[in-house]
Protein backbone atom coordinates (compact mmCIF):
# COMPACT_ATOMS: atom_id res chain seq x y z
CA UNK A 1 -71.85 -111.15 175.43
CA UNK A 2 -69.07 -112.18 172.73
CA UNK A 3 -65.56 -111.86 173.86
CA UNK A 4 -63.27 -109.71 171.73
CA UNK A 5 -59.69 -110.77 170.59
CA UNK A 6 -57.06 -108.62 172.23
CA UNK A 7 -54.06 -109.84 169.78
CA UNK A 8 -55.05 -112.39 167.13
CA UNK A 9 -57.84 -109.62 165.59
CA UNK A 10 -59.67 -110.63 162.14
CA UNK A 11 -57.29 -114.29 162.76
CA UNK A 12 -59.34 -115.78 165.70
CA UNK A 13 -61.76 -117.36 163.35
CA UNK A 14 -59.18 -119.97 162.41
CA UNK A 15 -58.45 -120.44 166.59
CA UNK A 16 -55.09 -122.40 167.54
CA UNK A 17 -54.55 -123.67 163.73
CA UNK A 18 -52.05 -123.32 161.76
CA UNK A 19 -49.36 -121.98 163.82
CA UNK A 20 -48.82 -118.47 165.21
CA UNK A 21 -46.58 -116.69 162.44
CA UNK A 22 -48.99 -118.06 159.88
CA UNK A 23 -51.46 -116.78 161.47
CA UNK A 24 -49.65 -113.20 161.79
CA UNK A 25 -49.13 -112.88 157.97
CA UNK A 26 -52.73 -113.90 156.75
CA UNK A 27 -53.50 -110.78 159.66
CA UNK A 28 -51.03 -108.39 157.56
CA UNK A 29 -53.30 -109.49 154.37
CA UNK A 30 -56.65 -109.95 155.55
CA UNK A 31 -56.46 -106.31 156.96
CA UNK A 32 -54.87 -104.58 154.01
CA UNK A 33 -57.82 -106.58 151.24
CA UNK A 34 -60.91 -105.15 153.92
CA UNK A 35 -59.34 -101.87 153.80
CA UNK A 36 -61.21 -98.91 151.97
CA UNK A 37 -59.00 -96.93 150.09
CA UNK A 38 -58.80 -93.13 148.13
CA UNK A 39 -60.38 -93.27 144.55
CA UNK A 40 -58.09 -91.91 142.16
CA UNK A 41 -61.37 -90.35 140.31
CA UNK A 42 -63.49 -88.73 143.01
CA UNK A 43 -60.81 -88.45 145.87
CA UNK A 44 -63.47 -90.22 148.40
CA UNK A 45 -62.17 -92.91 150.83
CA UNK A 46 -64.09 -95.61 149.11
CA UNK A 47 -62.55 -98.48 147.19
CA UNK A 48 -63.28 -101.57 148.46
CA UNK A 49 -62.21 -105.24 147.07
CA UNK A 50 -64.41 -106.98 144.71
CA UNK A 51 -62.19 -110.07 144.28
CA UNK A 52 -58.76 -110.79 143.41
CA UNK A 53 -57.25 -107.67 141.80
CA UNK A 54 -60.75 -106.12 141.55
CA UNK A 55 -61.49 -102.89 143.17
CA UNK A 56 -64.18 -100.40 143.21
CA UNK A 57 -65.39 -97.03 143.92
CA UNK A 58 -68.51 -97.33 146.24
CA UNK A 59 -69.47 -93.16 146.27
CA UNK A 60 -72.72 -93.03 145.05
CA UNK A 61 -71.43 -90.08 142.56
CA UNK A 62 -68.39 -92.39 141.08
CA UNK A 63 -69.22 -96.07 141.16
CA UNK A 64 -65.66 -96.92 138.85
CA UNK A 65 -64.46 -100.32 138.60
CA UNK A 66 -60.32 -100.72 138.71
CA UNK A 67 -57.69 -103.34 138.49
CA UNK A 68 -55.20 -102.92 141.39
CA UNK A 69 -53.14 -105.63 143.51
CA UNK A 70 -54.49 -108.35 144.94
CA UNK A 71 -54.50 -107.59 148.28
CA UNK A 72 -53.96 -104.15 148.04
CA UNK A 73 -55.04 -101.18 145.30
CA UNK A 74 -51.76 -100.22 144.30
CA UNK A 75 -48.77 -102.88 144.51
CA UNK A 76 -45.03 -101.57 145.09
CA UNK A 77 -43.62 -102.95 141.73
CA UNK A 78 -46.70 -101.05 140.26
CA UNK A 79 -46.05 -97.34 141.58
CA UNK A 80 -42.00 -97.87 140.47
CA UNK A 81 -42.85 -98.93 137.07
């Protein structure tokens, strides 16, 4: 059977590359872009990442298309403006 990573998580595919604290913050992004989030239209925890910036709905009932942040559906400079 396949070990599991205790620490590095979704980062053990690149191994002992790149140095540790790289490693950390592509963790911090990696997680937040495979993330589902709420749907603003239907309220369902569904919103996956398309690509870059592109995010949408999966619910069979909703099935919207949005443009959000690019690792994340809504950005911090977005929900002050």
């Amino acid at each position: 059977m396949a070990r599991h990573t205790k620490k590095v998580g979704i980062t053990g595919k690149y191994g002992t590359r790149y140095g540790a604290s790289l490693r950390k913050i592509v963790k911090k992004y990696e997680i937040q872009q495979r993330a589902r989030y709420a749907c603003a239209f239907c309220g369902k925890t569904a919103v996956k990442r398309v690509a870059g910036g592109i995010w949408q709905c999966t619910a069979k009932s909703c099935k919207r298309t949005m443009a959000g942040g690019c690792w994340t559906l809504t950005t911090g400079a977005a929900a002050t403006a």
